[in-house]
PDB file of N, CA and C in Angstrom:
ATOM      1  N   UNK A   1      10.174  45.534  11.848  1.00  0.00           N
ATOM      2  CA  UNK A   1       8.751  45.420  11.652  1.00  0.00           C
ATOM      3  C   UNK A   1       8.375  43.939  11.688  1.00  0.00           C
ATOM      4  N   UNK A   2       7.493  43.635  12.303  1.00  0.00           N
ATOM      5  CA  UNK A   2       6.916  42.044  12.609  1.00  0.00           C
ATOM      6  C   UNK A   2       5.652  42.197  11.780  1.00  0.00           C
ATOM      7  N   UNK A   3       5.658  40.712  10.959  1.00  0.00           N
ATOM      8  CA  UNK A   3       4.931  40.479  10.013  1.00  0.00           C
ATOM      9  C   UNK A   3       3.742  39.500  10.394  1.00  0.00           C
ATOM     10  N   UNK A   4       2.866  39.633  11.010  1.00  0.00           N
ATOM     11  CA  UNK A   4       1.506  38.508  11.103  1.00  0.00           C
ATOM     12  C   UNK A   4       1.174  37.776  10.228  1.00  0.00           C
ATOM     13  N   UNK A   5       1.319  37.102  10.043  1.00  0.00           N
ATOM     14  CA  UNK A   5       0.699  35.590   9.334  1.00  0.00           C
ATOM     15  C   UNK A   5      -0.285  34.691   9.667  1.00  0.00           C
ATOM     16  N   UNK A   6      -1.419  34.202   8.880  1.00  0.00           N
ATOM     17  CA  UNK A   6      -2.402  33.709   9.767  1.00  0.00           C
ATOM     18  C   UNK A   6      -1.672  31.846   8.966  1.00  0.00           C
ATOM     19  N   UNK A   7      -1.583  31.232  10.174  1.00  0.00           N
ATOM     20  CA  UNK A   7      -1.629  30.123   9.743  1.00  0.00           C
ATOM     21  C   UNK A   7      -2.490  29.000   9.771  1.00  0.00           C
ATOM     22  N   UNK A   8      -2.639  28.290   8.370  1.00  0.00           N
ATOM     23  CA  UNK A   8      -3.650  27.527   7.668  1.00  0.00           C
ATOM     24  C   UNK A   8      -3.281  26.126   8.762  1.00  0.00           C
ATOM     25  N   UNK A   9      -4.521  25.836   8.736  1.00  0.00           N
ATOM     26  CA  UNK A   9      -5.291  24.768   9.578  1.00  0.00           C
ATOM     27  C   UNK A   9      -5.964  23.719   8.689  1.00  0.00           C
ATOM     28  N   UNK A  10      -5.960  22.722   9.256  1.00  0.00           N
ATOM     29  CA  UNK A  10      -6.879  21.824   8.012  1.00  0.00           C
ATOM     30  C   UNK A  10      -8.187  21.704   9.046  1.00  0.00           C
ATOM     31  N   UNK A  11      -9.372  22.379   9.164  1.00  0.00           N
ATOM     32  CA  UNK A  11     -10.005  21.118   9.955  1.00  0.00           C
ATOM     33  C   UNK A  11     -11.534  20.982   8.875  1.00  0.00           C
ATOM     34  N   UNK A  12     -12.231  20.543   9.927  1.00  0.00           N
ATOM     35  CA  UNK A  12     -13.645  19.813   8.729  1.00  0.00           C
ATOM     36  C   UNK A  12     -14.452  21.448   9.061  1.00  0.00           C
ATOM     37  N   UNK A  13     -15.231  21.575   7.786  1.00  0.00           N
ATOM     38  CA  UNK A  13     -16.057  22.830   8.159  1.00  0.00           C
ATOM     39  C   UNK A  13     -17.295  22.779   7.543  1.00  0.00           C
ATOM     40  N   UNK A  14     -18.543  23.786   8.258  1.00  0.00           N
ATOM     41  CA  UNK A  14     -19.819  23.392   8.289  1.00  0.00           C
ATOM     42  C   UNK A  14     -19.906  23.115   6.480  1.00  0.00           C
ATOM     43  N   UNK A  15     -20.317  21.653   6.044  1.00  0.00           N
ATOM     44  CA  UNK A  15     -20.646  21.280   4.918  1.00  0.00           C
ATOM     45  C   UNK A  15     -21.840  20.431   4.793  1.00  0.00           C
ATOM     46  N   UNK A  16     -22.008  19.702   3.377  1.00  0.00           N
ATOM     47  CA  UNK A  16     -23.307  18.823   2.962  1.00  0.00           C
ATOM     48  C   UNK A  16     -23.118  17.610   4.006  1.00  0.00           C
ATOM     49  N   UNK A  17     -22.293  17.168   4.445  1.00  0.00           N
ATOM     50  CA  UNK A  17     -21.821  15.519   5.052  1.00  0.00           C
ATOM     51  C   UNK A  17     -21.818  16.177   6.145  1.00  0.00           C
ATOM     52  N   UNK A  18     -20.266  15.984   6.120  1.00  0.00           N
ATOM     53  CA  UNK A  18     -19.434  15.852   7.834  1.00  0.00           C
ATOM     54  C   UNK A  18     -18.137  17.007   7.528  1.00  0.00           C
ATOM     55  N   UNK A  19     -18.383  18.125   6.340  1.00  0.00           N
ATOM     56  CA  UNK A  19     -17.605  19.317   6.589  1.00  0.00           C
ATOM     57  C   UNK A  19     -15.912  18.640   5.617  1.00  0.00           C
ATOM     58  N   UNK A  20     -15.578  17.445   5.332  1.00  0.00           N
ATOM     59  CA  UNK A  20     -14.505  16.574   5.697  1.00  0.00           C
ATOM     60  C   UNK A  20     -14.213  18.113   3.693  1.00  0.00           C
ATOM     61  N   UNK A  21     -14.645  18.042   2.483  1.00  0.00           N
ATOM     62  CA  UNK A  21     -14.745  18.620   1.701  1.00  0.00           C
ATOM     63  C   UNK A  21     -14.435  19.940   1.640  1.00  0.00           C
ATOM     64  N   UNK A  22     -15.209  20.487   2.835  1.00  0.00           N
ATOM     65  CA  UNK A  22     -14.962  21.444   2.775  1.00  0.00           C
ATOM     66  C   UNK A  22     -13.721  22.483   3.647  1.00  0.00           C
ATOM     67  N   UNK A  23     -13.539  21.619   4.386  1.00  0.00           N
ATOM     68  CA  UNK A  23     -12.334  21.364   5.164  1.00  0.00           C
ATOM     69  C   UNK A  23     -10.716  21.713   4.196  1.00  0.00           C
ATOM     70  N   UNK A  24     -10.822  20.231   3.428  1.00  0.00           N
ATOM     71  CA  UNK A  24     -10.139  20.417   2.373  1.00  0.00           C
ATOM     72  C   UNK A  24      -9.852  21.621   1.122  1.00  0.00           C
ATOM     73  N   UNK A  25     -11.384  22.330   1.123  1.00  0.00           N
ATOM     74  CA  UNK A  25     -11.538  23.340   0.204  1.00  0.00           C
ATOM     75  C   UNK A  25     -10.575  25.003   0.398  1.00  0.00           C
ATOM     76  N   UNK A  26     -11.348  24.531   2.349  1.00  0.00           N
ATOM     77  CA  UNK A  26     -10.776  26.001   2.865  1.00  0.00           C
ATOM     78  C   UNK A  26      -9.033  26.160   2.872  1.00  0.00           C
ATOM     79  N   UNK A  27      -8.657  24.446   3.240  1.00  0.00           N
ATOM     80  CA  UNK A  27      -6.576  24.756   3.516  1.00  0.00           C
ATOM     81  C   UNK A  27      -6.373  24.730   2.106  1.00  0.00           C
ATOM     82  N   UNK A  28      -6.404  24.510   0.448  1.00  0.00           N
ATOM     83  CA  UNK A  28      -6.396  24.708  -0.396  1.00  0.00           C
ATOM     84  C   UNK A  28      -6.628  25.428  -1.257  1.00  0.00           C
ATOM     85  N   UNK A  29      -7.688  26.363  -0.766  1.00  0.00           N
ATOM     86  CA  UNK A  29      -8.190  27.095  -1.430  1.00  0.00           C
ATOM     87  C   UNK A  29      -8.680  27.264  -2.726  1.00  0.00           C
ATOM     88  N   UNK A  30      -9.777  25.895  -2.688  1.00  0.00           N
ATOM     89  CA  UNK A  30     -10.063  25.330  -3.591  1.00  0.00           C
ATOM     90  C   UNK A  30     -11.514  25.153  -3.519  1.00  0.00           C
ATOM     91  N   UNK A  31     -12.135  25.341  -4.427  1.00  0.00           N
ATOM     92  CA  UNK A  31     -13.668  25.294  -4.426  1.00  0.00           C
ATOM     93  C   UNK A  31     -14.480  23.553  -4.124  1.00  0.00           C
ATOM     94  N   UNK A  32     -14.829  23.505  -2.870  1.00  0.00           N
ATOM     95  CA  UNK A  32     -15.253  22.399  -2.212  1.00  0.00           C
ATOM     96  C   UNK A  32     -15.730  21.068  -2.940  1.00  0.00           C
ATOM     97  N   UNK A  33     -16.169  21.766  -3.864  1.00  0.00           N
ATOM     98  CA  UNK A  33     -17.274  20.952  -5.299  1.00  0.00           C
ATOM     99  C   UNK A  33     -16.179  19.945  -5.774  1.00  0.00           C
ATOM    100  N   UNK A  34     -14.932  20.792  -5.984  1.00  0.00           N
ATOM    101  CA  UNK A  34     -13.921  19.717  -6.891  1.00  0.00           C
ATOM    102  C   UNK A  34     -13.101  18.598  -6.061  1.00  0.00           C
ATOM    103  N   UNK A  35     -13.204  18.930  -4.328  1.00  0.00           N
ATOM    104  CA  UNK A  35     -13.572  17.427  -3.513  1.00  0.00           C
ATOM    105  C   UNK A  35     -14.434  16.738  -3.748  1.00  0.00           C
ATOM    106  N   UNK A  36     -15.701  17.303  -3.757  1.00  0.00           N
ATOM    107  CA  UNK A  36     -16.627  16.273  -3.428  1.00  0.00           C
ATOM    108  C   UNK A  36     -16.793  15.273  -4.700  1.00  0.00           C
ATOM    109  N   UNK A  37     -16.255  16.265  -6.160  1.00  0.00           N
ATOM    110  CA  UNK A  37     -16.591  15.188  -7.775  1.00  0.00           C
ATOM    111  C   UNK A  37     -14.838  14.307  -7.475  1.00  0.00           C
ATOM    112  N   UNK A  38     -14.168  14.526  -6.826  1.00  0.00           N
ATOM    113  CA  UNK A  38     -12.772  13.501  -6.597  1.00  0.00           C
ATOM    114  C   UNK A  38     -13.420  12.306  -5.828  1.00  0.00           C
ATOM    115  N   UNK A  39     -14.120  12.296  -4.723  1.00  0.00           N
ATOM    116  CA  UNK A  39     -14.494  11.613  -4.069  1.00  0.00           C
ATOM    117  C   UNK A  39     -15.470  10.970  -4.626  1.00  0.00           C
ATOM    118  N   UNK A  40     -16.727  11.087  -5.186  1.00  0.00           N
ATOM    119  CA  UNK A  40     -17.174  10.239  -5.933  1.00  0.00           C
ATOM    120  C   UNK A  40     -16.849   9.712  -7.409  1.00  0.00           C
ATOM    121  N   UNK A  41     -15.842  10.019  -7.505  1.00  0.00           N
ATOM    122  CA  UNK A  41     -15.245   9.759  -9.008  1.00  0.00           C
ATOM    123  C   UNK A  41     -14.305   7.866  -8.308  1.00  0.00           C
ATOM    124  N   UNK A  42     -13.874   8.456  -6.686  1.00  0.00           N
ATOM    125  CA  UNK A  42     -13.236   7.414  -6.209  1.00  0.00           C
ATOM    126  C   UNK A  42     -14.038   6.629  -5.756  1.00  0.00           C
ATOM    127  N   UNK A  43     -15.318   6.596  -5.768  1.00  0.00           N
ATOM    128  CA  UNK A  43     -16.432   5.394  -5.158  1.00  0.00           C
ATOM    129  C   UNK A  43     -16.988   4.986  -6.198  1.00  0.00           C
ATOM    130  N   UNK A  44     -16.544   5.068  -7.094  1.00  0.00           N
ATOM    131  CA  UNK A  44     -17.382   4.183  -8.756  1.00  0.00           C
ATOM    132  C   UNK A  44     -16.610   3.022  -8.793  1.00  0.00           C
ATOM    133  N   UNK A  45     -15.051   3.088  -8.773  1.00  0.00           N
ATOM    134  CA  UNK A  45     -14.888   1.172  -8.655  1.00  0.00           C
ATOM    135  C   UNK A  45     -15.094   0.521  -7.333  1.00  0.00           C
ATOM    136  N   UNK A  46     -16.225   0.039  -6.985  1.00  0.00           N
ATOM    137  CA  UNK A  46     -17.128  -0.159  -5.853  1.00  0.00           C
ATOM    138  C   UNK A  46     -16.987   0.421  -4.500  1.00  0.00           C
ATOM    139  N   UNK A  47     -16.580   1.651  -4.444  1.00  0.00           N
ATOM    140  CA  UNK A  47     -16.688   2.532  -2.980  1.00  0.00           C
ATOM    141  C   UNK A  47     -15.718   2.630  -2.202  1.00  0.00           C
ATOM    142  N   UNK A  48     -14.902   1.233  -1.987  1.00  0.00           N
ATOM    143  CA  UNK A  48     -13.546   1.597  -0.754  1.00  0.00           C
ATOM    144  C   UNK A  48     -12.947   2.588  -0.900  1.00  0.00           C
ATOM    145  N   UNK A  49     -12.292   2.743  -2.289  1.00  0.00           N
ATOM    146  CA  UNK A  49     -11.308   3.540  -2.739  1.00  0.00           C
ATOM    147  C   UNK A  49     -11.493   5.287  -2.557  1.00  0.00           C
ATOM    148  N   UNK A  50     -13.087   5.569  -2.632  1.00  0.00           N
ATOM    149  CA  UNK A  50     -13.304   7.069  -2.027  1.00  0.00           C
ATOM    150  C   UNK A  50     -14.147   6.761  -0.478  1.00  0.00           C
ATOM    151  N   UNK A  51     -14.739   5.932   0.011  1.00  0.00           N
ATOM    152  CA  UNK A  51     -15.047   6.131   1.298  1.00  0.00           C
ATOM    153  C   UNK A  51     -13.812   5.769   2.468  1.00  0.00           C
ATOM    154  N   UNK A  52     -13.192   5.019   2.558  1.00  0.00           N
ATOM    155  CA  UNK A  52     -12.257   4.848   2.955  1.00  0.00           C
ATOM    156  C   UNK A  52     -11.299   6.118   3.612  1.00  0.00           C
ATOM    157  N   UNK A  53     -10.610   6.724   2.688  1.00  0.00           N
ATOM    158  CA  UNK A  53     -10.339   8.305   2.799  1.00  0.00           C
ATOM    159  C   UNK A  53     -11.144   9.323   3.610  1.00  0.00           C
ATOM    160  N   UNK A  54     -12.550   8.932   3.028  1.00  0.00           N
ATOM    161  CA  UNK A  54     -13.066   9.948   3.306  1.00  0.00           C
ATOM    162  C   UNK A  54     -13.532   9.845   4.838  1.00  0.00           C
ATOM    163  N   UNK A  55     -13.348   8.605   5.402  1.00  0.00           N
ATOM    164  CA  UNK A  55     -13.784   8.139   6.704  1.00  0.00           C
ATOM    165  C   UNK A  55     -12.969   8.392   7.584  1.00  0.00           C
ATOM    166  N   UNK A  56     -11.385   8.194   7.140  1.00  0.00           N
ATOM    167  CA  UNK A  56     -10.226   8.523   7.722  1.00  0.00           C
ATOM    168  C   UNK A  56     -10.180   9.923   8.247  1.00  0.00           C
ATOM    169  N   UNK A  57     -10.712  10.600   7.403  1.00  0.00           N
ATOM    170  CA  UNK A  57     -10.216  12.171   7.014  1.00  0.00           C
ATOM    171  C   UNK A  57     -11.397  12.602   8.126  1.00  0.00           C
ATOM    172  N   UNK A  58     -12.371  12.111   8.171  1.00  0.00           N
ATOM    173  CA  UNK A  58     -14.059  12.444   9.124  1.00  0.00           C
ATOM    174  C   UNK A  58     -12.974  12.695  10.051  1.00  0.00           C
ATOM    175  N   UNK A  59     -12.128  11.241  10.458  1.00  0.00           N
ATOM    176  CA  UNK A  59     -11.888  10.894  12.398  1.00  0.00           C
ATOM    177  C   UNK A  59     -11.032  11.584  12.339  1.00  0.00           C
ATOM    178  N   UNK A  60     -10.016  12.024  11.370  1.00  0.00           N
ATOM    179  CA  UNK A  60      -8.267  12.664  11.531  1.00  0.00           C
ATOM    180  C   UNK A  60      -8.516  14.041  11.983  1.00  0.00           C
ATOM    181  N   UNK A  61      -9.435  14.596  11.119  1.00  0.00           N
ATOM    182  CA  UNK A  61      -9.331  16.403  10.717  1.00  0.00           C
ATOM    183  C   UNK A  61     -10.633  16.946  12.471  1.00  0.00           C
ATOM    184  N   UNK A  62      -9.992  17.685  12.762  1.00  0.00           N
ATOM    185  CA  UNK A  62     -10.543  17.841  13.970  1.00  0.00           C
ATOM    186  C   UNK A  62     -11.811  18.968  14.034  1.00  0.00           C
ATOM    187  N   UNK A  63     -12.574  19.442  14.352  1.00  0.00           N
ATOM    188  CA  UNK A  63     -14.335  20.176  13.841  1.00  0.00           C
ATOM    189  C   UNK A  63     -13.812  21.847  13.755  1.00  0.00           C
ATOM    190  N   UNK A  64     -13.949  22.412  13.578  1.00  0.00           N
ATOM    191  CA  UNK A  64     -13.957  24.067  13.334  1.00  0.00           C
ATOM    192  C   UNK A  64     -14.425  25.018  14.336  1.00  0.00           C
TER     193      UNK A  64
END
């Protein structure tokens, strides 16, 4: 008997920005929200530290 498996993808998906959150939400399976409060939790000591990532992640993760 052959077993189908759907395999998980990371890419960006229709979200508030550029999807990059929710992207993350869907291969995790994790409620999108608790990206987006990581990411601005990482732009309070003046921004590199969560935009940076999050800019990377825009160009890396490929559209849906």
């Amino acid at each position: 008997m052959t077993q189908v498996t759907k395999e998980k993808r990371l890419q960006r998906q229709n979200g508030i920005f550029a999807g990059v959150c929710g992207g993350l939400g869907a291969f995790f399976g994790i409620n999108p929200f608790w990206f987006r409060l990581l990411f601005l939790i990482l732009m309070l000591p003046g921004g590199l530290p969560g935009i940076l990532p999050y800019l990377l992640l825009w160009i890396i993760m490929p559209r849906k």
